[in-house]
PDB file of N, CA and C in Angstrom:
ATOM      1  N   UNK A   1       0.827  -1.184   0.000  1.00  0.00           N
ATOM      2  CA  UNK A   1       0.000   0.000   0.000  1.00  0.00           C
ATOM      3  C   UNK A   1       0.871   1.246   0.000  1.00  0.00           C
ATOM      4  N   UNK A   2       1.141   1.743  -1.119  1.00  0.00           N
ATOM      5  CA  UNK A   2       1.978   2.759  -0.964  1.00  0.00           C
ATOM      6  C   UNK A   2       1.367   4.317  -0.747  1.00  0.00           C
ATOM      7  N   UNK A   3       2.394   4.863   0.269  1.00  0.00           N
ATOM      8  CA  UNK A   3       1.808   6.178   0.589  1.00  0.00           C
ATOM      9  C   UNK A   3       2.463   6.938  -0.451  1.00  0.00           C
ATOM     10  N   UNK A   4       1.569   7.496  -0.687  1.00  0.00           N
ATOM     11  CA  UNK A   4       1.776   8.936  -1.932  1.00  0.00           C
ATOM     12  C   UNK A   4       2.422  10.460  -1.523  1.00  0.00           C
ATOM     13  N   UNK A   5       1.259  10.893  -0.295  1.00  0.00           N
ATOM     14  CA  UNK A   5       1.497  12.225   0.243  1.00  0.00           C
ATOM     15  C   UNK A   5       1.236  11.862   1.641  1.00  0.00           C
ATOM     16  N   UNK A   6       2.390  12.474   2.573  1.00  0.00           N
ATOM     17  CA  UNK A   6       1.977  12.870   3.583  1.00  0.00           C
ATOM     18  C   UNK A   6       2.122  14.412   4.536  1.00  0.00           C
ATOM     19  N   UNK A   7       0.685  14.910   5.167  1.00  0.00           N
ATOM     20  CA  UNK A   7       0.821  16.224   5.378  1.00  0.00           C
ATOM     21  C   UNK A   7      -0.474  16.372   6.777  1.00  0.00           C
ATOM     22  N   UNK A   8       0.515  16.996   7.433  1.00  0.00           N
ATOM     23  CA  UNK A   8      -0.630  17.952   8.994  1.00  0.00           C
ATOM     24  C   UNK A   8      -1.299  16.526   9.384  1.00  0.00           C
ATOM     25  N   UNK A   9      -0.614  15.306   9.739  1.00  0.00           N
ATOM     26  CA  UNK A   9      -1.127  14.086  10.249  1.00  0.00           C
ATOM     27  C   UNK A   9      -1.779  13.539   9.257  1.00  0.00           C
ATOM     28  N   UNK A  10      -2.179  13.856   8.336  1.00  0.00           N
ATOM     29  CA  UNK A  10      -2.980  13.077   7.055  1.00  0.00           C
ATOM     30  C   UNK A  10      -2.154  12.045   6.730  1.00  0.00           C
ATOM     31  N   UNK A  11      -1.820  10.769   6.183  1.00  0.00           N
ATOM     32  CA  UNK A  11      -1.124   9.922   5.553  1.00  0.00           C
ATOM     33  C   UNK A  11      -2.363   9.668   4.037  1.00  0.00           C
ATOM     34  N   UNK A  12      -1.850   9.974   2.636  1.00  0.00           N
ATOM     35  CA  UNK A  12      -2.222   9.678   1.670  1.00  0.00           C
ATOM     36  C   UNK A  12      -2.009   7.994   0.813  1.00  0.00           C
ATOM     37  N   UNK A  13      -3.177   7.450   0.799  1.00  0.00           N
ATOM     38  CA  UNK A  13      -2.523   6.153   0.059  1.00  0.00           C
ATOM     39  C   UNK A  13      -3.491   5.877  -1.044  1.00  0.00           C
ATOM     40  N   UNK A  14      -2.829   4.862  -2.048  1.00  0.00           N
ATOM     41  CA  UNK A  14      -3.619   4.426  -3.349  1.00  0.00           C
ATOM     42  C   UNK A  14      -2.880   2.751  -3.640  1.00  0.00           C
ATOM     43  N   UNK A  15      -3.887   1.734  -3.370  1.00  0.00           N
ATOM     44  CA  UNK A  15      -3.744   0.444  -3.239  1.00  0.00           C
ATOM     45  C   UNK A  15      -3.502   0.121  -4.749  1.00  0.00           C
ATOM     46  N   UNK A  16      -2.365  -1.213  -4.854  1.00  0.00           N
ATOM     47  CA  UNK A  16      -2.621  -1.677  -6.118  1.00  0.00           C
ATOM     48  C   UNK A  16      -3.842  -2.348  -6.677  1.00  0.00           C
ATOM     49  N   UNK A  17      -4.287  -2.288  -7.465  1.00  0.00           N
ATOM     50  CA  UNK A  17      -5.132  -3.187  -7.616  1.00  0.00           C
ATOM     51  C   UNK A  17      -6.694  -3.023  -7.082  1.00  0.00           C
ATOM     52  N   UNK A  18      -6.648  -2.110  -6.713  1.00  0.00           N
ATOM     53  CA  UNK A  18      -7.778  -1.778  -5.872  1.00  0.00           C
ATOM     54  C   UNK A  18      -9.293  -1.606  -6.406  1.00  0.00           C
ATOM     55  N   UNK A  19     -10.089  -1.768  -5.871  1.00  0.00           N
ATOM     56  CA  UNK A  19     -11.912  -1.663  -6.628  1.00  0.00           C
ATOM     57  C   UNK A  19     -11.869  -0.661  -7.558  1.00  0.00           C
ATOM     58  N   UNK A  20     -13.101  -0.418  -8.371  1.00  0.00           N
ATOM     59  CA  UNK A  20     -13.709   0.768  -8.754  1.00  0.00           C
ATOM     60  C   UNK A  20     -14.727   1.101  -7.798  1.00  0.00           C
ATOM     61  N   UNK A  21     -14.854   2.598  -8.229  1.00  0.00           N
ATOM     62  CA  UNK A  21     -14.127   3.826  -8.750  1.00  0.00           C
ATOM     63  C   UNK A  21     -12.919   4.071  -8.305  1.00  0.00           C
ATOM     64  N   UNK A  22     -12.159   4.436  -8.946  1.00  0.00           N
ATOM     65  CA  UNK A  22     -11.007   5.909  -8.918  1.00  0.00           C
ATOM     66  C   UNK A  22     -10.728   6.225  -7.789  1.00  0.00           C
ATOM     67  N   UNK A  23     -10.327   5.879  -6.586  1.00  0.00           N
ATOM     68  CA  UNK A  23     -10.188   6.270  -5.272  1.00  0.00           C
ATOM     69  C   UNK A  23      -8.859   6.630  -4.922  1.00  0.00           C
ATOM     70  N   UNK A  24      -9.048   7.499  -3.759  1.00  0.00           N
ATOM     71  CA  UNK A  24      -7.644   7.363  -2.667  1.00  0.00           C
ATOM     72  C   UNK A  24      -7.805   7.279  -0.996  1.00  0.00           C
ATOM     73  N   UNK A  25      -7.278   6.669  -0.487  1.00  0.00           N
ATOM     74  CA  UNK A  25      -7.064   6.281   0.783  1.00  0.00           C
ATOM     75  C   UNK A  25      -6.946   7.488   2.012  1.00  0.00           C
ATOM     76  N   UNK A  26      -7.492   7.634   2.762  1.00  0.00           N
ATOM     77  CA  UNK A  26      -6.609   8.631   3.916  1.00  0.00           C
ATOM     78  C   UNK A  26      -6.448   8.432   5.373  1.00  0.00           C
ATOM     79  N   UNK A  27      -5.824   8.438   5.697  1.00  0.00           N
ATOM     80  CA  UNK A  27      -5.919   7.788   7.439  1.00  0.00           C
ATOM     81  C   UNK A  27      -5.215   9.549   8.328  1.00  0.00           C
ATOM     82  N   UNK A  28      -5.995   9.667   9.045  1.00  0.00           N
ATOM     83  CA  UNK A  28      -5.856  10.669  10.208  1.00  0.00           C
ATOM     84  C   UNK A  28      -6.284  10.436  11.603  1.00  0.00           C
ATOM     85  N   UNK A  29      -5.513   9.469  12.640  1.00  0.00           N
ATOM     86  CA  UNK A  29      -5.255   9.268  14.129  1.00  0.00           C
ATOM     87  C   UNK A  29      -5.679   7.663  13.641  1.00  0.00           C
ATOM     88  N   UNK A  30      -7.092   7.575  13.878  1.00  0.00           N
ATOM     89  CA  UNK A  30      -7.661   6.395  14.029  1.00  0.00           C
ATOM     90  C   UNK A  30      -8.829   6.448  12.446  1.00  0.00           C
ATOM     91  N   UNK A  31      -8.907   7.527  12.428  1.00  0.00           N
ATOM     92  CA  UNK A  31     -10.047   7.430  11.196  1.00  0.00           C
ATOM     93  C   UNK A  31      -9.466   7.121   9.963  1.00  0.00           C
ATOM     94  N   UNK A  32     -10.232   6.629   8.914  1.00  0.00           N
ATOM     95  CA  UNK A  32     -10.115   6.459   7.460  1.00  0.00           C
ATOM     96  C   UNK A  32     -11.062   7.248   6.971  1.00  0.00           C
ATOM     97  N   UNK A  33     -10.479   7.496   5.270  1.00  0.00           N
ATOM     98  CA  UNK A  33     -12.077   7.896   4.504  1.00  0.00           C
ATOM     99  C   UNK A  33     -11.756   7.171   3.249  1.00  0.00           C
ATOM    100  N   UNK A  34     -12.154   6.852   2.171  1.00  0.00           N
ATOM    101  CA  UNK A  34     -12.179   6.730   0.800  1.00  0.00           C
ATOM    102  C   UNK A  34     -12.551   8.056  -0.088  1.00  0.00           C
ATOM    103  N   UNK A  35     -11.695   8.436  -0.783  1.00  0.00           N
ATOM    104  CA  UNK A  35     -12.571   9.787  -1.535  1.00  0.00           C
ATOM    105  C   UNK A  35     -12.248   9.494  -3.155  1.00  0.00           C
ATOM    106  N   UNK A  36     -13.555   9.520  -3.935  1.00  0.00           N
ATOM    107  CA  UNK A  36     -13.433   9.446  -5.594  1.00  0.00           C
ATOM    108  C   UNK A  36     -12.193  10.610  -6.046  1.00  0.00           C
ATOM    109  N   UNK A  37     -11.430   9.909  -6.876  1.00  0.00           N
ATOM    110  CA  UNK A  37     -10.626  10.867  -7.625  1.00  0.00           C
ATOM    111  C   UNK A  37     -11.285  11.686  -8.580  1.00  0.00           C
ATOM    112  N   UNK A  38     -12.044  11.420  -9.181  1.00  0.00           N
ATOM    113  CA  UNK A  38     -13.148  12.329 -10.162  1.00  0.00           C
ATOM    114  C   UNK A  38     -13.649  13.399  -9.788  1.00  0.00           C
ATOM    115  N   UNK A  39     -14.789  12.974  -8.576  1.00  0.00           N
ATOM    116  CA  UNK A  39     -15.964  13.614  -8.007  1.00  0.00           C
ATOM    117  C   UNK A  39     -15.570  14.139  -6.599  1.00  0.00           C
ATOM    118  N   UNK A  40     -14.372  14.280  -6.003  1.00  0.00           N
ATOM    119  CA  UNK A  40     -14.026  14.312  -4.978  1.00  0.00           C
ATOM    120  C   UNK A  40     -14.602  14.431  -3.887  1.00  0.00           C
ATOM    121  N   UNK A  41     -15.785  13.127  -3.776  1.00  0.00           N
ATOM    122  CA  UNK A  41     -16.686  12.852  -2.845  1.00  0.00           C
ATOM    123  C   UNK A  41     -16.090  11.319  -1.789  1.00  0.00           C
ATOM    124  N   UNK A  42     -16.749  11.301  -0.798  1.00  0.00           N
ATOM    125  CA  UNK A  42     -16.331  10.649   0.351  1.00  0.00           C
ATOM    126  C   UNK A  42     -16.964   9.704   0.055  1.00  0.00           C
ATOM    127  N   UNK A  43     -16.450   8.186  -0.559  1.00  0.00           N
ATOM    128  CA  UNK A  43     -17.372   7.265  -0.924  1.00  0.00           C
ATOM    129  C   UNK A  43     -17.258   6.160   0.574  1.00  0.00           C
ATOM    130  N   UNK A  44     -16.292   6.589   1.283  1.00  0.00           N
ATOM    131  CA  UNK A  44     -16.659   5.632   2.644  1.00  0.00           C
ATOM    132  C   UNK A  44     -16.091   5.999   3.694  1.00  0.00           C
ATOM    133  N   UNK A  45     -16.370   5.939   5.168  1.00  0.00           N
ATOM    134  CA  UNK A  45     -15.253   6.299   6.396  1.00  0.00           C
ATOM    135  C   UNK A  45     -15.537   7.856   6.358  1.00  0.00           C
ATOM    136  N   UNK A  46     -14.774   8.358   7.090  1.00  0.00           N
ATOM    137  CA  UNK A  46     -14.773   9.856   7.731  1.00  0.00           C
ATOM    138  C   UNK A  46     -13.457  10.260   8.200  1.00  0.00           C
ATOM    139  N   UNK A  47     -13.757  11.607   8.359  1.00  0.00           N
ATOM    140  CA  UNK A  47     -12.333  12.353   8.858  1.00  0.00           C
ATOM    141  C   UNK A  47     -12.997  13.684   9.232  1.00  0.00           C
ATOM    142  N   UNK A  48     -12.266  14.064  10.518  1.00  0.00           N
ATOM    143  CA  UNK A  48     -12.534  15.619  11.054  1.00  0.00           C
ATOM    144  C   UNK A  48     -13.119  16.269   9.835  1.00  0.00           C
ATOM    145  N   UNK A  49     -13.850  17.483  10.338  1.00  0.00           N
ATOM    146  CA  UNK A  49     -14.423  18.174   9.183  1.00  0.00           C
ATOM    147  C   UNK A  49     -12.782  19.201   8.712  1.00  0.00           C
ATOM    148  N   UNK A  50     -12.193  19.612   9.658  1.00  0.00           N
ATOM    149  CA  UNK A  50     -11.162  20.316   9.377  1.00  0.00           C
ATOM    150  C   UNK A  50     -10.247  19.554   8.218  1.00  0.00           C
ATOM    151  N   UNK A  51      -9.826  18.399   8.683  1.00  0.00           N
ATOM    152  CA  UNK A  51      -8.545  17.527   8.192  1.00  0.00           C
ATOM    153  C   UNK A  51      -9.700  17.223   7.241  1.00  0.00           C
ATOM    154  N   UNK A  52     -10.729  16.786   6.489  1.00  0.00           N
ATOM    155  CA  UNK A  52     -11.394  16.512   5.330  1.00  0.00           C
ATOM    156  C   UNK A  52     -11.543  17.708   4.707  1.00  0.00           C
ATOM    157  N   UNK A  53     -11.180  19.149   4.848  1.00  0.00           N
ATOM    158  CA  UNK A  53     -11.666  20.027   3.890  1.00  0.00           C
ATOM    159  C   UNK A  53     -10.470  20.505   3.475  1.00  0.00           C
ATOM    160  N   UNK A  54      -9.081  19.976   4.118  1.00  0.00           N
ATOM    161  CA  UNK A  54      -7.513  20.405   3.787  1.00  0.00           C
ATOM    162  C   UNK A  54      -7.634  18.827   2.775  1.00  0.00           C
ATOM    163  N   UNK A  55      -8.517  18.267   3.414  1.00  0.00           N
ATOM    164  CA  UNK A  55      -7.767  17.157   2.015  1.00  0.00           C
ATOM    165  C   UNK A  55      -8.556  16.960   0.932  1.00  0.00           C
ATOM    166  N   UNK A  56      -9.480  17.604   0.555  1.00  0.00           N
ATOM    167  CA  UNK A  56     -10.468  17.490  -0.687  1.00  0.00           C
ATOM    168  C   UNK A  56      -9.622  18.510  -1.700  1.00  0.00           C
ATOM    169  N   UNK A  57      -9.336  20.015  -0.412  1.00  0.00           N
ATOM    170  CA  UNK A  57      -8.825  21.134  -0.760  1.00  0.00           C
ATOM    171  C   UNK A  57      -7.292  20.268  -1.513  1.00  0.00           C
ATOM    172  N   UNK A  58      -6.832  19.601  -1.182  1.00  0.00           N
ATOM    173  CA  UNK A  58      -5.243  19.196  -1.590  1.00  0.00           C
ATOM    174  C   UNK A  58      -5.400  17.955  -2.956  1.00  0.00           C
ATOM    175  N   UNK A  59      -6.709  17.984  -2.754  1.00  0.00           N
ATOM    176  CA  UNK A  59      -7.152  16.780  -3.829  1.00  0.00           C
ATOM    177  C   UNK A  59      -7.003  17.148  -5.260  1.00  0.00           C
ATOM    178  N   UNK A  60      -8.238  17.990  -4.888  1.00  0.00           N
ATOM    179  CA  UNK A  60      -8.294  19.278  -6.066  1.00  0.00           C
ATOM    180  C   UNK A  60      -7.164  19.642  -6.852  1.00  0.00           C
ATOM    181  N   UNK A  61      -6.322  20.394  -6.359  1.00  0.00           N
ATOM    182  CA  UNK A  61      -4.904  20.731  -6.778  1.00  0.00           C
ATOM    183  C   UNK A  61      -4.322  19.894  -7.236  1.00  0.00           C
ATOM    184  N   UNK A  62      -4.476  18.835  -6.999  1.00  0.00           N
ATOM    185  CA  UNK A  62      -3.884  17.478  -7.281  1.00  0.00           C
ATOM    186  C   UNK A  62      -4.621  16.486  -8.081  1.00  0.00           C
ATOM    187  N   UNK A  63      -5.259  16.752  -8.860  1.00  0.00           N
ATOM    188  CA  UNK A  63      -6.220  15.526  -8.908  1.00  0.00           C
ATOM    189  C   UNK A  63      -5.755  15.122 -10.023  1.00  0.00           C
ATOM    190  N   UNK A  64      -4.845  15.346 -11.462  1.00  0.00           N
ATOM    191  CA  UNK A  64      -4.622  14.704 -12.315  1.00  0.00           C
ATOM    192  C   UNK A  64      -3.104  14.093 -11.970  1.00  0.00           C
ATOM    193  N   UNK A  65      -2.775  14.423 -10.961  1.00  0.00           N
ATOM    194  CA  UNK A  65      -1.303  13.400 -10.415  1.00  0.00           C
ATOM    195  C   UNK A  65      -2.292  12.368  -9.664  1.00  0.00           C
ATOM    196  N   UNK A  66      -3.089  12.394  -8.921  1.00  0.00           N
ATOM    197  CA  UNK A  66      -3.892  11.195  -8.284  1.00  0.00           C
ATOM    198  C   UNK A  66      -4.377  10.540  -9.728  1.00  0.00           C
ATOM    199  N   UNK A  67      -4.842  10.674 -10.872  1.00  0.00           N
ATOM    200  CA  UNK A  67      -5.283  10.251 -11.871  1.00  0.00           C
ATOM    201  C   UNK A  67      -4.284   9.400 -12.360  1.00  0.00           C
ATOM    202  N   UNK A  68      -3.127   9.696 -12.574  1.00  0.00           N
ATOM    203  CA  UNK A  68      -1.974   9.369 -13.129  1.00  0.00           C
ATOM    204  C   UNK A  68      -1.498   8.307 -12.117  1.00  0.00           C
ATOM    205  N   UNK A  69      -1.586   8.440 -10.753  1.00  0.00           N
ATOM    206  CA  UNK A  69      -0.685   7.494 -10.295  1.00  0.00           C
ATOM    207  C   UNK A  69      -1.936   6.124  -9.752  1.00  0.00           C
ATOM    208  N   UNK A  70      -3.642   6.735  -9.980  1.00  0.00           N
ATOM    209  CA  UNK A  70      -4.755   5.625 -10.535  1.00  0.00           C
ATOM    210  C   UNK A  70      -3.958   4.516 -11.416  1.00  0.00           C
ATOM    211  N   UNK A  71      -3.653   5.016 -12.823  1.00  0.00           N
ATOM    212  CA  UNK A  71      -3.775   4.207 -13.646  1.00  0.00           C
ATOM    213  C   UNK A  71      -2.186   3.271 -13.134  1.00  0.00           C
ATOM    214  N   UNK A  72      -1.109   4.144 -12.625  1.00  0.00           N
ATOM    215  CA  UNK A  72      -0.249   3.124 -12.383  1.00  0.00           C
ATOM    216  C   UNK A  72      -0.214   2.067 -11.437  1.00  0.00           C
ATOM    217  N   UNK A  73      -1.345   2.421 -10.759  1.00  0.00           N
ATOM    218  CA  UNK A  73      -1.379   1.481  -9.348  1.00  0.00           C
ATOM    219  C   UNK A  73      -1.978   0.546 -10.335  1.00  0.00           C
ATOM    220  N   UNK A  74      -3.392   0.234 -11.283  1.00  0.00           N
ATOM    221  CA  UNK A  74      -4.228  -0.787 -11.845  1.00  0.00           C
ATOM    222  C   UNK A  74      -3.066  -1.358 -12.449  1.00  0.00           C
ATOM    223  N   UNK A  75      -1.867  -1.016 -13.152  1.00  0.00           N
ATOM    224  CA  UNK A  75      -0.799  -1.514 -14.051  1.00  0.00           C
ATOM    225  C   UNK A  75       0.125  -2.103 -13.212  1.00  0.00           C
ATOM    226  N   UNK A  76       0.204  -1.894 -11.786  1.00  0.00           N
ATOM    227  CA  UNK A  76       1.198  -2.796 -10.775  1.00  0.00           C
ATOM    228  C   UNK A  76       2.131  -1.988 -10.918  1.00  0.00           C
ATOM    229  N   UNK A  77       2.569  -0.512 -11.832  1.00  0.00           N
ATOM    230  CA  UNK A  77       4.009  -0.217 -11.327  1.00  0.00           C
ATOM    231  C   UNK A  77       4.043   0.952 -10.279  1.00  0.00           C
ATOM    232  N   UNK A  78       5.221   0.918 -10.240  1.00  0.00           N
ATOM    233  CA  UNK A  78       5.603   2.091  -9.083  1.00  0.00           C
ATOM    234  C   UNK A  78       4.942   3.105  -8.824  1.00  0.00           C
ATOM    235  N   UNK A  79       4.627   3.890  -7.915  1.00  0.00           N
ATOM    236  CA  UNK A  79       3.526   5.399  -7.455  1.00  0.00           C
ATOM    237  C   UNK A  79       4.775   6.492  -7.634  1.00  0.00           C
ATOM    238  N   UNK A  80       4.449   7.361  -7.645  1.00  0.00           N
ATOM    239  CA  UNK A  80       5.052   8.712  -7.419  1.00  0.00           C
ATOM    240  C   UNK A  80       4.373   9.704  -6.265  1.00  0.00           C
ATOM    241  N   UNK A  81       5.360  10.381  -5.712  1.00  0.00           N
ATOM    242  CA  UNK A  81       4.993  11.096  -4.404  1.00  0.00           C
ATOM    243  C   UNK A  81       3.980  12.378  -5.114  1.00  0.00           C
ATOM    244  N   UNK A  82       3.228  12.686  -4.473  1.00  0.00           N
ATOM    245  CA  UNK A  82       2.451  13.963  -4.229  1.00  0.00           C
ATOM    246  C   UNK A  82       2.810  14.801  -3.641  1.00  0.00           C
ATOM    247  N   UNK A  83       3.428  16.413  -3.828  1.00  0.00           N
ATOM    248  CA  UNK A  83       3.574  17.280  -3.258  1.00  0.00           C
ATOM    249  C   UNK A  83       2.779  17.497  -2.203  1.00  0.00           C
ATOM    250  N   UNK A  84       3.324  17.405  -0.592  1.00  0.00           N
ATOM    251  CA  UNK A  84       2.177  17.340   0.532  1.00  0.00           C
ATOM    252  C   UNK A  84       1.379  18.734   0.473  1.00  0.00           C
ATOM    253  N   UNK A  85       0.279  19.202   0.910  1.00  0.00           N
ATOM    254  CA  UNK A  85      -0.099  20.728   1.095  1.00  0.00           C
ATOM    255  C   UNK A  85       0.871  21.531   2.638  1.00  0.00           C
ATOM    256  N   UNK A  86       1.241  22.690   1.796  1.00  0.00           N
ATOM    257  CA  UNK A  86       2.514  23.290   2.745  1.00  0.00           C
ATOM    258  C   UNK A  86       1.421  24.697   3.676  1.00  0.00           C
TER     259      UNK A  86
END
């Protein structure tokens, strides 16, 4: 499970192989969420309202490197890091 970005306790991840839709991973203390890479909606789990609106907000900015490193995770190769939000 490789982590992509990490930032302000957020840890970012994107599984190989993983279901549809288009997702990415987030873990903050004890919580998870799932959020669509497309629609940048919360398709499962939760996170502070604070730490979920820095990471939709960091999504956004990001969302065709999350796209890009989508298709490499379905292909099995290597991820590339995400610039964390500074």
């Amino acid at each position: 499970m490789p982590t992509i970005s990490m930032f302000r306790g957020i840890k970012v991840l994107i599984y190989w192989s993983d279901h549809m839709p288009p997702h990415f991973h987030a873990f903050y203390g004890g919580d998870e969420v799932l959020v669509s890479i497309e629609e940048l909606e919360v398709l499962e789990g939760k996170l502070p309202s604070k730490q979920l609106k820095m990471l939709i907000g960091w999504a956004a900015y990001h969302q065709e490197e999350l796209r890009e490193n989508w298709a490499l995770a379905e292909n099995q190769q290597e991820l590339f890091s995400i610039e964390p939000l500074r």
